[in-house]
Protein backbone atom coordinates (compact mmCIF):
# COMPACT_ATOMS: atom_id res chain seq x y z
CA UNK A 1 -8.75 -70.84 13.85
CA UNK A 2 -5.37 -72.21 14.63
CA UNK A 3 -6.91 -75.47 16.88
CA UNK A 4 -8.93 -76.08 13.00
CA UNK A 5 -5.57 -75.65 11.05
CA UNK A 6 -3.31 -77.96 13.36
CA UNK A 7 -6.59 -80.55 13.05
CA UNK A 8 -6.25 -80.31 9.16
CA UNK A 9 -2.33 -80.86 9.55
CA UNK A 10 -3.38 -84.08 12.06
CA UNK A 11 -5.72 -85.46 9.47
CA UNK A 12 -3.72 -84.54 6.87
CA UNK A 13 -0.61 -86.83 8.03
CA UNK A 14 -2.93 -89.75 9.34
CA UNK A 15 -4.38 -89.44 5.26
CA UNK A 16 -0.67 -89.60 3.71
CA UNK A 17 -0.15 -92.45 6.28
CA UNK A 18 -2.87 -94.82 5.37
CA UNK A 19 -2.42 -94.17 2.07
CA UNK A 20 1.30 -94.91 1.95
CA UNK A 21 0.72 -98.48 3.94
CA UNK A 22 -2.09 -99.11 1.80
CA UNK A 23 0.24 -98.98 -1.25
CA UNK A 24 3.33 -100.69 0.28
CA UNK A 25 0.61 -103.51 0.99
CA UNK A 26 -0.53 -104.08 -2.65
CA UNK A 27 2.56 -104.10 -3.83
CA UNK A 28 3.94 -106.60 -1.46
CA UNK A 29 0.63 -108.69 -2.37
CA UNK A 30 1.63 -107.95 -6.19
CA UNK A 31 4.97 -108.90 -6.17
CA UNK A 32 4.33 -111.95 -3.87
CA UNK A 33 1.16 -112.96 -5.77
CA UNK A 34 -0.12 -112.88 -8.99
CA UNK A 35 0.87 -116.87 -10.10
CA UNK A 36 4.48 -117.00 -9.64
CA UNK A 37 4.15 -118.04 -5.68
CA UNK A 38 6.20 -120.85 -4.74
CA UNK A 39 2.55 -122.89 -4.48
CA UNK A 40 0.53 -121.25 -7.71
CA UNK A 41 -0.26 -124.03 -10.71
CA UNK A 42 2.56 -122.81 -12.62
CA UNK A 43 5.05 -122.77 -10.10
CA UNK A 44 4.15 -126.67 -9.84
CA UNK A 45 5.36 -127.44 -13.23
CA UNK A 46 9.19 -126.88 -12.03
CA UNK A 47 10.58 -130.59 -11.59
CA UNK A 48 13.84 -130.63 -10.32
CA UNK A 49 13.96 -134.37 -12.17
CA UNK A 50 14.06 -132.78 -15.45
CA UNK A 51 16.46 -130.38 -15.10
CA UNK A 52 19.54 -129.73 -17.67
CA UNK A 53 21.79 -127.08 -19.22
CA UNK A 54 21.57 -125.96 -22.53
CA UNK A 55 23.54 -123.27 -24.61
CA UNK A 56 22.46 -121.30 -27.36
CA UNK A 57 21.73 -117.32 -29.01
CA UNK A 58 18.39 -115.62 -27.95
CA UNK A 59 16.62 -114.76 -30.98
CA UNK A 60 14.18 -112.66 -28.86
CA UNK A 61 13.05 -111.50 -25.14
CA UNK A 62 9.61 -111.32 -24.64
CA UNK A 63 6.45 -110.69 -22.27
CA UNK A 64 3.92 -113.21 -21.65
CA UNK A 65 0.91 -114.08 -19.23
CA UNK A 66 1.61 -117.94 -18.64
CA UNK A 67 -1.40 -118.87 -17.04
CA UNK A 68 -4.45 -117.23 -16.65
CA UNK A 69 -4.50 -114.93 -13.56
CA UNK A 70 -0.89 -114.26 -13.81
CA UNK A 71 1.31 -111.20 -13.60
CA UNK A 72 3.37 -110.71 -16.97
CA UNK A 73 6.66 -112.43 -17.16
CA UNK A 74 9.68 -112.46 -18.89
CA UNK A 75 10.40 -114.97 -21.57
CA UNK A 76 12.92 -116.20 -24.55
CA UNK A 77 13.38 -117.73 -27.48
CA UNK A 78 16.57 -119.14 -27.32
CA UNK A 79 17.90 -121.14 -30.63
CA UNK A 80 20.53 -124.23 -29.64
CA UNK A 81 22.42 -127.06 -32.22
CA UNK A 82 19.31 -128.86 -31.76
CA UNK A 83 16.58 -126.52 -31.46
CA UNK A 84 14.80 -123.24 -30.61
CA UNK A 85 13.28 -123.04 -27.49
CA UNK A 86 10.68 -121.09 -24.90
CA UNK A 87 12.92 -120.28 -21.69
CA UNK A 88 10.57 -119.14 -19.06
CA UNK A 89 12.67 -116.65 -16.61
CA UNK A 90 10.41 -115.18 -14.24
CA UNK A 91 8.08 -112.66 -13.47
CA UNK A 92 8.86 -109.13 -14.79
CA UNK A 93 9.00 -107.18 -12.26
CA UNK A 94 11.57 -109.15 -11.18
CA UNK A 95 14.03 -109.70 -13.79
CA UNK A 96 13.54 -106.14 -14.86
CA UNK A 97 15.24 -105.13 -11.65
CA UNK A 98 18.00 -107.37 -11.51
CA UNK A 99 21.86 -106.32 -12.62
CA UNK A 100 22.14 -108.79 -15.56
CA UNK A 101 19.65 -108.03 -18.10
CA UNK A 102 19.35 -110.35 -21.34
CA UNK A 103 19.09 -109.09 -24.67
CA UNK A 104 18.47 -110.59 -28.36
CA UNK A 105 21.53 -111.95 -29.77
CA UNK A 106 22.93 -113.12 -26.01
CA UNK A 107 24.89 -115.92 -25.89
CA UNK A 108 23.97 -117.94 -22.63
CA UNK A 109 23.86 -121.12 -21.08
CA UNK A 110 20.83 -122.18 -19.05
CA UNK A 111 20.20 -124.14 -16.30
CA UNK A 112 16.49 -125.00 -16.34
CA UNK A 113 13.78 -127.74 -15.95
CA UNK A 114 12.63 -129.22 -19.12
CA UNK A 115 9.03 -128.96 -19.25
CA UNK A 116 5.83 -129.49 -21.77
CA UNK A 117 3.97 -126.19 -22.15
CA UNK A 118 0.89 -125.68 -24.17
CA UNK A 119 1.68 -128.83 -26.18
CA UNK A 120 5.43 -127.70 -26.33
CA UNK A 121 9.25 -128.53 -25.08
CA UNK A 122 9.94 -125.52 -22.87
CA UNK A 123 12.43 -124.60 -19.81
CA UNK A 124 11.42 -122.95 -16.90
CA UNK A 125 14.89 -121.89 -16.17
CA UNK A 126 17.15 -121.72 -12.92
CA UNK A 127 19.89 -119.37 -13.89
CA UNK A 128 20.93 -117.59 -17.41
CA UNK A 129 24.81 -117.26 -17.66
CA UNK A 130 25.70 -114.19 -19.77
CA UNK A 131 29.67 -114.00 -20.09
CA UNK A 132 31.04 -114.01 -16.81
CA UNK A 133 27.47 -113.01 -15.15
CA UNK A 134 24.80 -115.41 -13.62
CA UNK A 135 21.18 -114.61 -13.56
CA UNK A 136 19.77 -116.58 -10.59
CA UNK A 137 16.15 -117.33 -10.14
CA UNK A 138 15.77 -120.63 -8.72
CA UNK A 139 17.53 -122.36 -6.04
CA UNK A 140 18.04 -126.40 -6.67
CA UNK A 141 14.95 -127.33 -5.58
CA UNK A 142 12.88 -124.99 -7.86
CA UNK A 143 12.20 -122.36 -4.87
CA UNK A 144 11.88 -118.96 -6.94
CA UNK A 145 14.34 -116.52 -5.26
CA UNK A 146 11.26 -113.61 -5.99
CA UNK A 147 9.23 -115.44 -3.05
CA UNK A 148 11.57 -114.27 -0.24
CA UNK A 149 11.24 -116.19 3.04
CA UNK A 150 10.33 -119.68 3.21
CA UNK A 151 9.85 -122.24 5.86
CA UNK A 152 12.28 -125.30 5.99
């Protein structure tokens, strides 16, 4: 009786194992996949070329799904001198567990590349400043800082 209960306890550990790796592996396959990979289509449309800064209030902080396929991200509508426009920041897993969150009625500046999405002027941005805080996402080349590692 005792040889069946320490081969339940065996079984019973090897169970909790395999499931705990199997979990730590889809979310390392969720947070590094899901479209916002340094090679994914969307990725692709950051152009270090067309980046600029631009300054304005955010009228609202959003989710979206930019591409098919894609995790949910984090997006705002940010309203300047000249215009109101789509900021793209990142996926939301990410900037939901960095220090500096954004909220409506922020004032930042953004650092960002200037792109055409779905027949519109949007900014897949680099870093928000809020105040005296910087929200950094990209590095100058466009590498998201959510990939991790990376080859040089």
């Amino acid at each position: 009786m005792r040889k069946i209960g320490i081969l339940i306890g065996v079984i019973s550990v090897f169970c909790l194992l395999h499931l705990a790796e199997s979990f730590a592996q889809q979310g390392m396959q969720w947070r590094g996949g899901g479209g916002w990979g340094t090679g994914a289509p969307y990725s692709r449309l950051y152009d270090p070329k067309t980046v600029e800064t631009i300054g304005g209030e955010v009228l609202s902080v959003d989710v979206i799904t930019p591409m098919k396929g894609m995790y949910y991200g984090v997006h705002l509508m940010v309203k300047t001198d000249k215009e109101t426009i789509s900021v793209h920041l990142g996926p939301g897993w990410y900037i939901e567990n960095q220090d500096t969150q954004i909220e409506q009625k922020d004032k930042v500046e953004i650092k960002g590349s200037r792109i055409t999405f779905e027949g519109k002027p949007a900014i897949i941005a680099a870093e928000v400043k809020k105040g005296d805080e910087i929200l950094k996402l990209r590095d100058e080349k466009g590498f998201p800082f959510w990939s991790g590692w990376r080859r040089r």
